[in-house]
PDB file of N, CA and C in Angstrom:
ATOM      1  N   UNK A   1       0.421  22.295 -12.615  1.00  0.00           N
ATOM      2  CA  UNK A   1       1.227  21.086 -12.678  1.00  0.00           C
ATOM      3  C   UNK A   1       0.793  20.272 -13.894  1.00  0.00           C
ATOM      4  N   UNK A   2       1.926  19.535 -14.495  1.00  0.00           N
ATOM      5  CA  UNK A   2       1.385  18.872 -15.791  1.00  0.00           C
ATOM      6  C   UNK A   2       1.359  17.623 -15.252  1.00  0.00           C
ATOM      7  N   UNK A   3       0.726  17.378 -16.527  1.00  0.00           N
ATOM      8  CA  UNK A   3      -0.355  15.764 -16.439  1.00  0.00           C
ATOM      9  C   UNK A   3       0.824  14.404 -15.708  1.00  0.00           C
ATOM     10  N   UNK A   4       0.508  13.750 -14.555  1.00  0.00           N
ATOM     11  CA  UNK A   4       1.525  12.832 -13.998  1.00  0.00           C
ATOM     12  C   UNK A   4       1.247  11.315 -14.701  1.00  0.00           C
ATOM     13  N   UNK A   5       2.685  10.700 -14.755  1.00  0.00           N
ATOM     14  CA  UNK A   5       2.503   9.736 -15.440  1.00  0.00           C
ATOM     15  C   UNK A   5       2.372   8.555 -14.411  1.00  0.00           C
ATOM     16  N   UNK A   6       1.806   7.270 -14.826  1.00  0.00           N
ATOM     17  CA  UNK A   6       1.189   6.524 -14.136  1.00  0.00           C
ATOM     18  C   UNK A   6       2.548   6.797 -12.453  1.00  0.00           C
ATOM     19  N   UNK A   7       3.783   6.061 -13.076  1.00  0.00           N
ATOM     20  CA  UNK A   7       4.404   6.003 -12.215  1.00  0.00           C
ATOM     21  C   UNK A   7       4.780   7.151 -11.074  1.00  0.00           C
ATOM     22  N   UNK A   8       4.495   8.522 -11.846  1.00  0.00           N
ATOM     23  CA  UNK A   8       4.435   9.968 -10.855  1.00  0.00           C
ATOM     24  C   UNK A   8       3.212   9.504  -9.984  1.00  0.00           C
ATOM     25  N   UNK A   9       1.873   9.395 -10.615  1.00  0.00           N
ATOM     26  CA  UNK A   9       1.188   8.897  -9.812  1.00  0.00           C
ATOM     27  C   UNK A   9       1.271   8.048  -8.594  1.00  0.00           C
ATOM     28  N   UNK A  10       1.938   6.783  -8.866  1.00  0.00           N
ATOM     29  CA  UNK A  10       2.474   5.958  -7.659  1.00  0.00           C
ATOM     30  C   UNK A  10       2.849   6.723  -6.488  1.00  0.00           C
ATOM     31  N   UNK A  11       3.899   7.264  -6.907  1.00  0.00           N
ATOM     32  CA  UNK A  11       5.130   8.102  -6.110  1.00  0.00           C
ATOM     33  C   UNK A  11       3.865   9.150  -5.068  1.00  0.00           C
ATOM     34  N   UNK A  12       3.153  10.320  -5.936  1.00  0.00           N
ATOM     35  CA  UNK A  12       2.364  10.858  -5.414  1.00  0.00           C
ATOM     36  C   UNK A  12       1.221  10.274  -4.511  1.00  0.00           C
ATOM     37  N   UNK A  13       0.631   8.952  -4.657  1.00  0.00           N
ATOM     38  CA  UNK A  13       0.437   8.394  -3.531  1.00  0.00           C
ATOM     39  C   UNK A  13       0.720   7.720  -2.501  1.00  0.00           C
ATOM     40  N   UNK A  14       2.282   7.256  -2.895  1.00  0.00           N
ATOM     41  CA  UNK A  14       3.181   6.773  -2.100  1.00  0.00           C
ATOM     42  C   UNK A  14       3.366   8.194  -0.385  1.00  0.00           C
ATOM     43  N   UNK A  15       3.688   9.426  -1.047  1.00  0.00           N
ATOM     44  CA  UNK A  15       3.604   9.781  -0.545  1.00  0.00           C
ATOM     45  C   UNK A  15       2.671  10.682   0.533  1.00  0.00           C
ATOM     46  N   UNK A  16       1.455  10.010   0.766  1.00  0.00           N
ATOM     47  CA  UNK A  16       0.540  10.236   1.266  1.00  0.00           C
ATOM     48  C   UNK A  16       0.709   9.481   2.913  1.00  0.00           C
ATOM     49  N   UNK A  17       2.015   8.841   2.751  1.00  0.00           N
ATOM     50  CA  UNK A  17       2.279   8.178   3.702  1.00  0.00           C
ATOM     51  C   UNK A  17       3.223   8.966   4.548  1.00  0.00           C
ATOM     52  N   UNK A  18       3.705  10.207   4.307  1.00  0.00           N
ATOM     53  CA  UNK A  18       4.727  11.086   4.864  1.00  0.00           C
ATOM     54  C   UNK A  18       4.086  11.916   5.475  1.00  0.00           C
ATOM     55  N   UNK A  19       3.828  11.924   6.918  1.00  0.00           N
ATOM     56  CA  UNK A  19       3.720  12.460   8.107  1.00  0.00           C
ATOM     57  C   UNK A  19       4.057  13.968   8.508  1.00  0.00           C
ATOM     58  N   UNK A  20       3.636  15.079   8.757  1.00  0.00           N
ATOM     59  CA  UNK A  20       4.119  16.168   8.830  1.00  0.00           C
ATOM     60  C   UNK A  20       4.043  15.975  10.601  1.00  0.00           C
ATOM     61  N   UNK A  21       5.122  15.585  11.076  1.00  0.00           N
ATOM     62  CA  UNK A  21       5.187  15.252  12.646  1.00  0.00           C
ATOM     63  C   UNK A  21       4.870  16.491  13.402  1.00  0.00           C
ATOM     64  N   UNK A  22       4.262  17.560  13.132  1.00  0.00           N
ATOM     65  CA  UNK A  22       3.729  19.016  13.939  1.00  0.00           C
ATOM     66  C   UNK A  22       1.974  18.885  13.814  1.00  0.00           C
ATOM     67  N   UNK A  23       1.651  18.701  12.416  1.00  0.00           N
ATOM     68  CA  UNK A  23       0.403  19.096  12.328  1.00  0.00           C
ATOM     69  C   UNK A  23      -0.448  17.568  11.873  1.00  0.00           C
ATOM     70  N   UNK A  24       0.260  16.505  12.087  1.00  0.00           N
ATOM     71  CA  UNK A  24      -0.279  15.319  11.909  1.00  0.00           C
ATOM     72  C   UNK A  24      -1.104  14.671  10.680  1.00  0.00           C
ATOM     73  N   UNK A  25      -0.425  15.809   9.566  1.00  0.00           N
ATOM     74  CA  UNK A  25      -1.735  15.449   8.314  1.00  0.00           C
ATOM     75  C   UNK A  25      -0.082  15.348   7.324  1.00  0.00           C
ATOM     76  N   UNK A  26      -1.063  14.758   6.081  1.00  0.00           N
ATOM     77  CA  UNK A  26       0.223  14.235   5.271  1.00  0.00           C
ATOM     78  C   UNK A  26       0.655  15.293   4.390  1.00  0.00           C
ATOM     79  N   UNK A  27       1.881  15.181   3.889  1.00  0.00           N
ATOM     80  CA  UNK A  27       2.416  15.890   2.930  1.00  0.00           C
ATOM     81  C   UNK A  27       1.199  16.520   1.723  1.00  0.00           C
ATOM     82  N   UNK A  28       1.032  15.594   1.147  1.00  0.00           N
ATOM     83  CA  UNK A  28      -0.181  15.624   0.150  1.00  0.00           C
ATOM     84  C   UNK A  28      -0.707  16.392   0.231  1.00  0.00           C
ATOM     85  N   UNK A  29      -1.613  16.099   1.588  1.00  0.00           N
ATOM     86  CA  UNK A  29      -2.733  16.608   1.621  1.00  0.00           C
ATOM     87  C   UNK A  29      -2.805  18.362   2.196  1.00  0.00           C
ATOM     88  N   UNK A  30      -1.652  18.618   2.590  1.00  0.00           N
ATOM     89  CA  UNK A  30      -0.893  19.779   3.523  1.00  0.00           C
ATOM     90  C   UNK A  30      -0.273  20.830   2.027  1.00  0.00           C
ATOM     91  N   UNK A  31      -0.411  20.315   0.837  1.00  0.00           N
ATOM     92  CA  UNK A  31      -0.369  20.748  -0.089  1.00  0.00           C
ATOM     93  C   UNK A  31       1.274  21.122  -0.695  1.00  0.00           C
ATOM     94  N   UNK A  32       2.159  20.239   0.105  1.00  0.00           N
ATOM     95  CA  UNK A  32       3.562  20.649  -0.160  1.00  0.00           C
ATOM     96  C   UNK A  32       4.503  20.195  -1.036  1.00  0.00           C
ATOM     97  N   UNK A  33       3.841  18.820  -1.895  1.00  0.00           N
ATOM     98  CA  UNK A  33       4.318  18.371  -3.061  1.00  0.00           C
ATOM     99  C   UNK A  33       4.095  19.211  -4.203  1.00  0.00           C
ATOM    100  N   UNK A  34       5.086  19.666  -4.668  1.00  0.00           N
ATOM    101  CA  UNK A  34       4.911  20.571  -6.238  1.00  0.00           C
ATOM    102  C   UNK A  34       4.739  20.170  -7.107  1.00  0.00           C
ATOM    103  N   UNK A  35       6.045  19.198  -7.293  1.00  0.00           N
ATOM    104  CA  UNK A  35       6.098  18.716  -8.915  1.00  0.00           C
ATOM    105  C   UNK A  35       6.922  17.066  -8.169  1.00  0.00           C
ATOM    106  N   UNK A  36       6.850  16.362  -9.405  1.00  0.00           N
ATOM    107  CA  UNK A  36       7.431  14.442  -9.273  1.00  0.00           C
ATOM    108  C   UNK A  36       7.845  14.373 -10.943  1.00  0.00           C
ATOM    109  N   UNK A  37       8.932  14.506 -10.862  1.00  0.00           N
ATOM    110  CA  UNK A  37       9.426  13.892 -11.886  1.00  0.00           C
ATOM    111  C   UNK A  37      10.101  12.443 -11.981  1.00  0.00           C
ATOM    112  N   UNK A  38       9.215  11.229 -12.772  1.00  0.00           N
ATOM    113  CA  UNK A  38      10.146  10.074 -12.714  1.00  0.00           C
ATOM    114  C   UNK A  38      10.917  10.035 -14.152  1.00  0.00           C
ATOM    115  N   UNK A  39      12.082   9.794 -14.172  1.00  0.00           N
ATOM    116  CA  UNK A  39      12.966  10.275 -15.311  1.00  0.00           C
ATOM    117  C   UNK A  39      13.608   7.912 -15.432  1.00  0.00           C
ATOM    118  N   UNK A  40      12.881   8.106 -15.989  1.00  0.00           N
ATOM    119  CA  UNK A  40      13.924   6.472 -16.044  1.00  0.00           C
ATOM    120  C   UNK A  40      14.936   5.647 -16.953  1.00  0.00           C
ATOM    121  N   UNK A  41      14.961   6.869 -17.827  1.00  0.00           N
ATOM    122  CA  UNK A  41      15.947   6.719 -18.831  1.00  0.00           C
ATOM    123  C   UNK A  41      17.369   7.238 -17.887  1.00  0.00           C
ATOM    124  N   UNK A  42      16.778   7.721 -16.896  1.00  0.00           N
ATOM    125  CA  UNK A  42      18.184   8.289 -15.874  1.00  0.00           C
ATOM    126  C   UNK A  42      18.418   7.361 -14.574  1.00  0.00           C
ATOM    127  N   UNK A  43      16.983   6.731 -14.200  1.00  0.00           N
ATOM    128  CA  UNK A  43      17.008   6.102 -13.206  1.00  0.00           C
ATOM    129  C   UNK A  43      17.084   6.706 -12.522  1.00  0.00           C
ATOM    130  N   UNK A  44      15.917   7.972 -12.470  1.00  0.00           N
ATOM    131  CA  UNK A  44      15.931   9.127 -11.296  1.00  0.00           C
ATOM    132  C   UNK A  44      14.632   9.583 -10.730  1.00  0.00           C
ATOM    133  N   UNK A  45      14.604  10.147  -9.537  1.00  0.00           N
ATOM    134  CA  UNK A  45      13.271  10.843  -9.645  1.00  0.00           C
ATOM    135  C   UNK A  45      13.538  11.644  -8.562  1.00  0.00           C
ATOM    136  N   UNK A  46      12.755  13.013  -8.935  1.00  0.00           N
ATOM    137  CA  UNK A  46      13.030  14.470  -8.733  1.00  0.00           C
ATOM    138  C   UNK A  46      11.176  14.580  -8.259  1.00  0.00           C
ATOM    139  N   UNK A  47      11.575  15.066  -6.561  1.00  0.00           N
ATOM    140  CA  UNK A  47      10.618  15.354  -6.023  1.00  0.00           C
ATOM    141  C   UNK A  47      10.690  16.715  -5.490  1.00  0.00           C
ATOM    142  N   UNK A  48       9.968  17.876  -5.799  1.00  0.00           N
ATOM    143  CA  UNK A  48      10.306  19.457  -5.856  1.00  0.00           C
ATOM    144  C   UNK A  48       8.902  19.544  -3.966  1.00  0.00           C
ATOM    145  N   UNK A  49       9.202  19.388  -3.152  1.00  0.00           N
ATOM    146  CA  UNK A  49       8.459  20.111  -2.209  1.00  0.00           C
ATOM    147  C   UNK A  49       8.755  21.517  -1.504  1.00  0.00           C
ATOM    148  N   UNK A  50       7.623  21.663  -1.048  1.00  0.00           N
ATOM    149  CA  UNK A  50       8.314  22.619   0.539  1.00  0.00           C
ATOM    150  C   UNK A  50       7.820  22.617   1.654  1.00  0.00           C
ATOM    151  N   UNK A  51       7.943  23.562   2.494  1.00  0.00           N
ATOM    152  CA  UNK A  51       7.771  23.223   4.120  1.00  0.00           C
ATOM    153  C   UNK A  51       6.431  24.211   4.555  1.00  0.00           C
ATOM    154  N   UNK A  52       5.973  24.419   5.436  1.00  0.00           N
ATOM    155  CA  UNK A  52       4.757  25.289   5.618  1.00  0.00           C
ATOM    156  C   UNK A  52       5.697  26.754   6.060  1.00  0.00           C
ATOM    157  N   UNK A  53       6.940  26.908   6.361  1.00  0.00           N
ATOM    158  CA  UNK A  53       7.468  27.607   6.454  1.00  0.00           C
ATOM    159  C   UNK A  53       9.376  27.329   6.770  1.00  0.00           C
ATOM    160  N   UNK A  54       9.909  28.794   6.257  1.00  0.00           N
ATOM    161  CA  UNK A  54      11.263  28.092   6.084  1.00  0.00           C
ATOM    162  C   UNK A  54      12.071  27.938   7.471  1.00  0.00           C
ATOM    163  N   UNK A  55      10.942  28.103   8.924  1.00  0.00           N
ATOM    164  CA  UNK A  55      11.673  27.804  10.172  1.00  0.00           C
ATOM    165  C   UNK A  55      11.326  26.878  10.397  1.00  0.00           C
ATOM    166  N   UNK A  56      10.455  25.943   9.518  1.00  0.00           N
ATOM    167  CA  UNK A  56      10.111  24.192  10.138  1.00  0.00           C
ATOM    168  C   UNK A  56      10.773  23.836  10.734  1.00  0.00           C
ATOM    169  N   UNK A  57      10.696  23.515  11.935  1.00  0.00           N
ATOM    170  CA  UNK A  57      11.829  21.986  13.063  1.00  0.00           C
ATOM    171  C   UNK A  57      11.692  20.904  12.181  1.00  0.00           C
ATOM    172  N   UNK A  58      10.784  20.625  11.536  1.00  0.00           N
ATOM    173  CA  UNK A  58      10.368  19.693  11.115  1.00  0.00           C
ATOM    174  C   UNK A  58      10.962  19.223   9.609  1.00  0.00           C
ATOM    175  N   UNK A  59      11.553  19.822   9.133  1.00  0.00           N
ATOM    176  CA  UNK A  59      11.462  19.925   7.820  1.00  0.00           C
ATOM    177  C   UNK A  59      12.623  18.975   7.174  1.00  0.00           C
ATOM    178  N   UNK A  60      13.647  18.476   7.968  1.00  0.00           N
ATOM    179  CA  UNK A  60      14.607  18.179   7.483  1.00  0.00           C
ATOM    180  C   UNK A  60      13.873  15.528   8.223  1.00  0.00           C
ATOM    181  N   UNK A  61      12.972  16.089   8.981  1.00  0.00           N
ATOM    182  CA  UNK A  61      12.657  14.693   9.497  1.00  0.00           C
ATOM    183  C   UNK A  61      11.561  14.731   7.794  1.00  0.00           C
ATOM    184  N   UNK A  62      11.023  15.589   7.473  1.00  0.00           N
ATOM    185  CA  UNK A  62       9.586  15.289   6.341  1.00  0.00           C
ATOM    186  C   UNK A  62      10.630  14.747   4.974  1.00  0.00           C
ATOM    187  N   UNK A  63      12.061  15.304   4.669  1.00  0.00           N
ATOM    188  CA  UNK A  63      12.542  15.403   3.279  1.00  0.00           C
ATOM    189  C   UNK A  63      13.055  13.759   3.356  1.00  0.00           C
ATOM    190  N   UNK A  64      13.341  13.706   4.605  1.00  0.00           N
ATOM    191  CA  UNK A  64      14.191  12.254   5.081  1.00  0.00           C
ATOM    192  C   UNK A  64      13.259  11.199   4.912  1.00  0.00           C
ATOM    193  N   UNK A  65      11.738  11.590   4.857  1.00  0.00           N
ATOM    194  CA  UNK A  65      10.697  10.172   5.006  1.00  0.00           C
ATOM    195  C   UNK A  65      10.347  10.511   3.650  1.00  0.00           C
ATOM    196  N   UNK A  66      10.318  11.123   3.478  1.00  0.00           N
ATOM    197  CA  UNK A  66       9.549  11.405   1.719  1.00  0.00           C
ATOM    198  C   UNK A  66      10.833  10.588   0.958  1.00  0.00           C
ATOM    199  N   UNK A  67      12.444  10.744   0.742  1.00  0.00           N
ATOM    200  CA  UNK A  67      13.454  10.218   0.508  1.00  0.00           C
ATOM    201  C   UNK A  67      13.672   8.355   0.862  1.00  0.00           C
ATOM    202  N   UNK A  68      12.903   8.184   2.241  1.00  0.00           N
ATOM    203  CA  UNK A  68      13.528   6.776   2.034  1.00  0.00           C
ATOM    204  C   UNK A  68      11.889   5.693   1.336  1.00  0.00           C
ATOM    205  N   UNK A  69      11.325   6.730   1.942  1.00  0.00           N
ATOM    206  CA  UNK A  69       9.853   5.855   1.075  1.00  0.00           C
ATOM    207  C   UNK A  69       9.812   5.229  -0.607  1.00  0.00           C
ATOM    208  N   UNK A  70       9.964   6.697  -1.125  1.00  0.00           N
ATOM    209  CA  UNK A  70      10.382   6.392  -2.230  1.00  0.00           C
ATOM    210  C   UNK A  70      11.869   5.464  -2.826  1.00  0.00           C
ATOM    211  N   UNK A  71      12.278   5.530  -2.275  1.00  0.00           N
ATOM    212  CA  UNK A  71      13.451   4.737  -1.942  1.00  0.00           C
ATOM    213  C   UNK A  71      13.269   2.931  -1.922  1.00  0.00           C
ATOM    214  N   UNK A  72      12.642   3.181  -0.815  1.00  0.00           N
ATOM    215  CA  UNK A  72      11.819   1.457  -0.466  1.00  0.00           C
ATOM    216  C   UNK A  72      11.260   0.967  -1.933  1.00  0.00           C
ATOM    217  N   UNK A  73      10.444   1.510  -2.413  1.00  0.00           N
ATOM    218  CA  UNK A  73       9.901   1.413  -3.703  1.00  0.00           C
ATOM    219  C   UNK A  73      10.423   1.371  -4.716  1.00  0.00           C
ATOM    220  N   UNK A  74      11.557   2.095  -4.934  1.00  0.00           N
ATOM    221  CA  UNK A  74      12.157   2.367  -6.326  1.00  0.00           C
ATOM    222  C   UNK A  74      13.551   2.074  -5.956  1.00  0.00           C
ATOM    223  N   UNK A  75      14.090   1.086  -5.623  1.00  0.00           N
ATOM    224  CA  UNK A  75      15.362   0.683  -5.707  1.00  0.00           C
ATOM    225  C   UNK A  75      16.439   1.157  -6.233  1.00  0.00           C
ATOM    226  N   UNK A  76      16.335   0.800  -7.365  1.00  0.00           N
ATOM    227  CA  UNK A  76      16.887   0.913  -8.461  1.00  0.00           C
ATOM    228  C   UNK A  76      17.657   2.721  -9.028  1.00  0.00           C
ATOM    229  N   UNK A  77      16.584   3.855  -8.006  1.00  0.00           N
ATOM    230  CA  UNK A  77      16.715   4.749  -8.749  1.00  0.00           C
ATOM    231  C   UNK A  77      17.038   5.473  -8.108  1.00  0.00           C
ATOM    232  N   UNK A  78      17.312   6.729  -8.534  1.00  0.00           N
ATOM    233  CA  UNK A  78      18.243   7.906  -7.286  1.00  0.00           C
ATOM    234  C   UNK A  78      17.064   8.967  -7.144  1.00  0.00           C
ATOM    235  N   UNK A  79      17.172   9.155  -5.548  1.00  0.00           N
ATOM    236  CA  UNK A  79      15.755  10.069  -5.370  1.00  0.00           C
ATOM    237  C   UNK A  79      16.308  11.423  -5.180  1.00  0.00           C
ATOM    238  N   UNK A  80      16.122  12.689  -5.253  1.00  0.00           N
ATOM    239  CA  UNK A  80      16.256  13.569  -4.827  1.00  0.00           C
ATOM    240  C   UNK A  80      15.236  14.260  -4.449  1.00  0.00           C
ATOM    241  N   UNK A  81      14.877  15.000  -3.319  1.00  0.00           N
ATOM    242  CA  UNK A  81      13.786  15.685  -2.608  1.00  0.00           C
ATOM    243  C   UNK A  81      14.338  17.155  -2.992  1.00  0.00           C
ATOM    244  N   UNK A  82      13.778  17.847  -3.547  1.00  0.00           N
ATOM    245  CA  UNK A  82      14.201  19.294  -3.709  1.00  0.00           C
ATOM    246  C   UNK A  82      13.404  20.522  -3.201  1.00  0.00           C
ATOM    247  N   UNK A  83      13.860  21.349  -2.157  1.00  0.00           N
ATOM    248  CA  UNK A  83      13.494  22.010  -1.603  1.00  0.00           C
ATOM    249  C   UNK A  83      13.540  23.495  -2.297  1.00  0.00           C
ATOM    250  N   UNK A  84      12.166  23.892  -2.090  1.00  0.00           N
ATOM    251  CA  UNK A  84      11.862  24.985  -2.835  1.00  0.00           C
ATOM    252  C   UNK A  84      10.948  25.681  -2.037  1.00  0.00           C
ATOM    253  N   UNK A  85      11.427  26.890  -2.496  1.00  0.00           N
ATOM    254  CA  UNK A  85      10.791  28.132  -1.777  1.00  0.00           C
ATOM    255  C   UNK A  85       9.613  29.257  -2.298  1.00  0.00           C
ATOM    256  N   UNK A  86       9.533  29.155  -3.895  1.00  0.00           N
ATOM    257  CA  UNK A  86       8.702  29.806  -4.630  1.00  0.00           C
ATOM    258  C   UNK A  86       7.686  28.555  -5.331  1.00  0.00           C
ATOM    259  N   UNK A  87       6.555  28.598  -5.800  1.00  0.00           N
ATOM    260  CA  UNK A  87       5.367  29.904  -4.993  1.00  0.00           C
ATOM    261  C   UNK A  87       5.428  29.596  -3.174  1.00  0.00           C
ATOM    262  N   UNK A  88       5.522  30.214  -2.269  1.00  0.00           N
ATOM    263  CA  UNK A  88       5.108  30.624  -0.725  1.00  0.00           C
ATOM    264  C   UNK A  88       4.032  29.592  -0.917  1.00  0.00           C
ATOM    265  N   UNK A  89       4.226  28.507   0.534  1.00  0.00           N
ATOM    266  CA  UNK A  89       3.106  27.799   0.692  1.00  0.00           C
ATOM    267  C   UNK A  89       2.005  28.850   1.597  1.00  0.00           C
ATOM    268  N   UNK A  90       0.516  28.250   1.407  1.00  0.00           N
ATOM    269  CA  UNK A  90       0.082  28.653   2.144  1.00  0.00           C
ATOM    270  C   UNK A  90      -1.752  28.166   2.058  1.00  0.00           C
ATOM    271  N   UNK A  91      -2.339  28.174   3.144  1.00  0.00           N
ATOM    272  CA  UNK A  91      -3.373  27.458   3.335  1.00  0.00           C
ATOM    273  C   UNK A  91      -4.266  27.089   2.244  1.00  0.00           C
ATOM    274  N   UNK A  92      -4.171  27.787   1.185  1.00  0.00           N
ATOM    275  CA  UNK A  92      -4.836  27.652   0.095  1.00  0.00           C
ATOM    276  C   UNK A  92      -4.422  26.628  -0.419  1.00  0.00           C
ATOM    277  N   UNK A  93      -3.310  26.216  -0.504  1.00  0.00           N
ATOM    278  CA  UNK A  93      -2.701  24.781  -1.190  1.00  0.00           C
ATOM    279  C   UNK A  93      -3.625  23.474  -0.070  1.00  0.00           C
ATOM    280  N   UNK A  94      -3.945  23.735   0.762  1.00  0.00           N
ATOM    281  CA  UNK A  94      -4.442  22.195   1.595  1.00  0.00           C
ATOM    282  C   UNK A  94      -5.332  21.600   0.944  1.00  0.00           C
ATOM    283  N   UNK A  95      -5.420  20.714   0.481  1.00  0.00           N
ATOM    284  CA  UNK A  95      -6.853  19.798   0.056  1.00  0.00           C
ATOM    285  C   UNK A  95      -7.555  20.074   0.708  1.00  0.00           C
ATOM    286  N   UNK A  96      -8.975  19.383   0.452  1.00  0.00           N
ATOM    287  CA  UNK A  96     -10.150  19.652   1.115  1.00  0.00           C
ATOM    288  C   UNK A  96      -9.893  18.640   2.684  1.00  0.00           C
ATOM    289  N   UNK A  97      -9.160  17.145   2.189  1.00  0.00           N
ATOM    290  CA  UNK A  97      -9.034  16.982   3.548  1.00  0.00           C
ATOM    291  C   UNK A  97      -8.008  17.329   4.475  1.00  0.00           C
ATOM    292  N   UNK A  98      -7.294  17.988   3.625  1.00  0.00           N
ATOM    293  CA  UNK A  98      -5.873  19.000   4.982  1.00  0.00           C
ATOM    294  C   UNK A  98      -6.945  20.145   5.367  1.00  0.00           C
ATOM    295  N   UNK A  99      -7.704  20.717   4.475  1.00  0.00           N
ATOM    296  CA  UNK A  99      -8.601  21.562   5.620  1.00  0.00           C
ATOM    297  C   UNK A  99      -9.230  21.088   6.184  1.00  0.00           C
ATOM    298  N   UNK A 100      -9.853  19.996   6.707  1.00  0.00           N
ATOM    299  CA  UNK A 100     -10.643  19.692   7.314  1.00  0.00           C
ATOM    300  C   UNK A 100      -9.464  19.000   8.648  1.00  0.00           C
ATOM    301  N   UNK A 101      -8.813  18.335   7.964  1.00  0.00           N
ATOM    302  CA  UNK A 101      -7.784  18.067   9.552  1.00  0.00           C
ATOM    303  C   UNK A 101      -7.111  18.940   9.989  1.00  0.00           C
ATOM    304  N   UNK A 102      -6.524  20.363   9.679  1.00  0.00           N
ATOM    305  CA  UNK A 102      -6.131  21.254   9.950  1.00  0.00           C
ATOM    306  C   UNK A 102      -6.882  22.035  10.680  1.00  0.00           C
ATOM    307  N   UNK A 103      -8.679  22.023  10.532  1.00  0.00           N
ATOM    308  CA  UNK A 103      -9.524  22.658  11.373  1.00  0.00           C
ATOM    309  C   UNK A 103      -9.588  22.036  12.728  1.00  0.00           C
ATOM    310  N   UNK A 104      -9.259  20.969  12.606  1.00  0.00           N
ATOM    311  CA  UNK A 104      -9.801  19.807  13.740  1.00  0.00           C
ATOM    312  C   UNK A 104      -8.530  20.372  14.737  1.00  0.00           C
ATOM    313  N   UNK A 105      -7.306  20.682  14.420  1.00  0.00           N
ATOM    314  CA  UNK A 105      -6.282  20.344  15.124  1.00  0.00           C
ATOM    315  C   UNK A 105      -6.578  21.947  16.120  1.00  0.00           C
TER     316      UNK A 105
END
């Protein structure tokens, strides 16, 4: 992933606040944010995630909170959550503290 700019930054900790309602640990940290593009010459921003798998129940409540969060924050701008399927998530993406709350669970 290339270098995030302050405001990707924001966004990327903004979303530390998005809940994976199955496994109780955040997006972030669950390793499912790819890429954040804030584009503001467009007044846009392009958030590339995915799901821990493509039968999530869950997956369509995570795109909806990741969407209005950023939203709350950025008024002004059009969010899109983009769902992606390549590279395959998988435990190796968890931070150190999604492994550690992922062990717990």
């Amino acid at each position: 992933m290339r270098k995030r700019t302050n405001e990707e930054q924001n966004i990327f900790e903004l979303l530390k606040g998005v809940i994976d309602p199955e496994l109780m640990i955040n997006i972030i940290d669950l390793g499912l944010v790819y890429d954040i593009r804030h584009k503001p010459a467009e007044e846009k921003i392009e958030v590339e995630i995915t799901l821990t798998s493509p039968g999530c129940p869950m997956g369509d409540v995570i795109i909806e909170d990741a969407k209005q969060l950023i939203e709350n924050h950025f008024r002004n701008f059009k969010v899109e959550i983009l769902l992606v399927w390549e590279p395959a998530w998988n435990k190796e993406m968890l931070s150190e503290a999604g492994k550690k709350a992922l062990g717990s669970i």
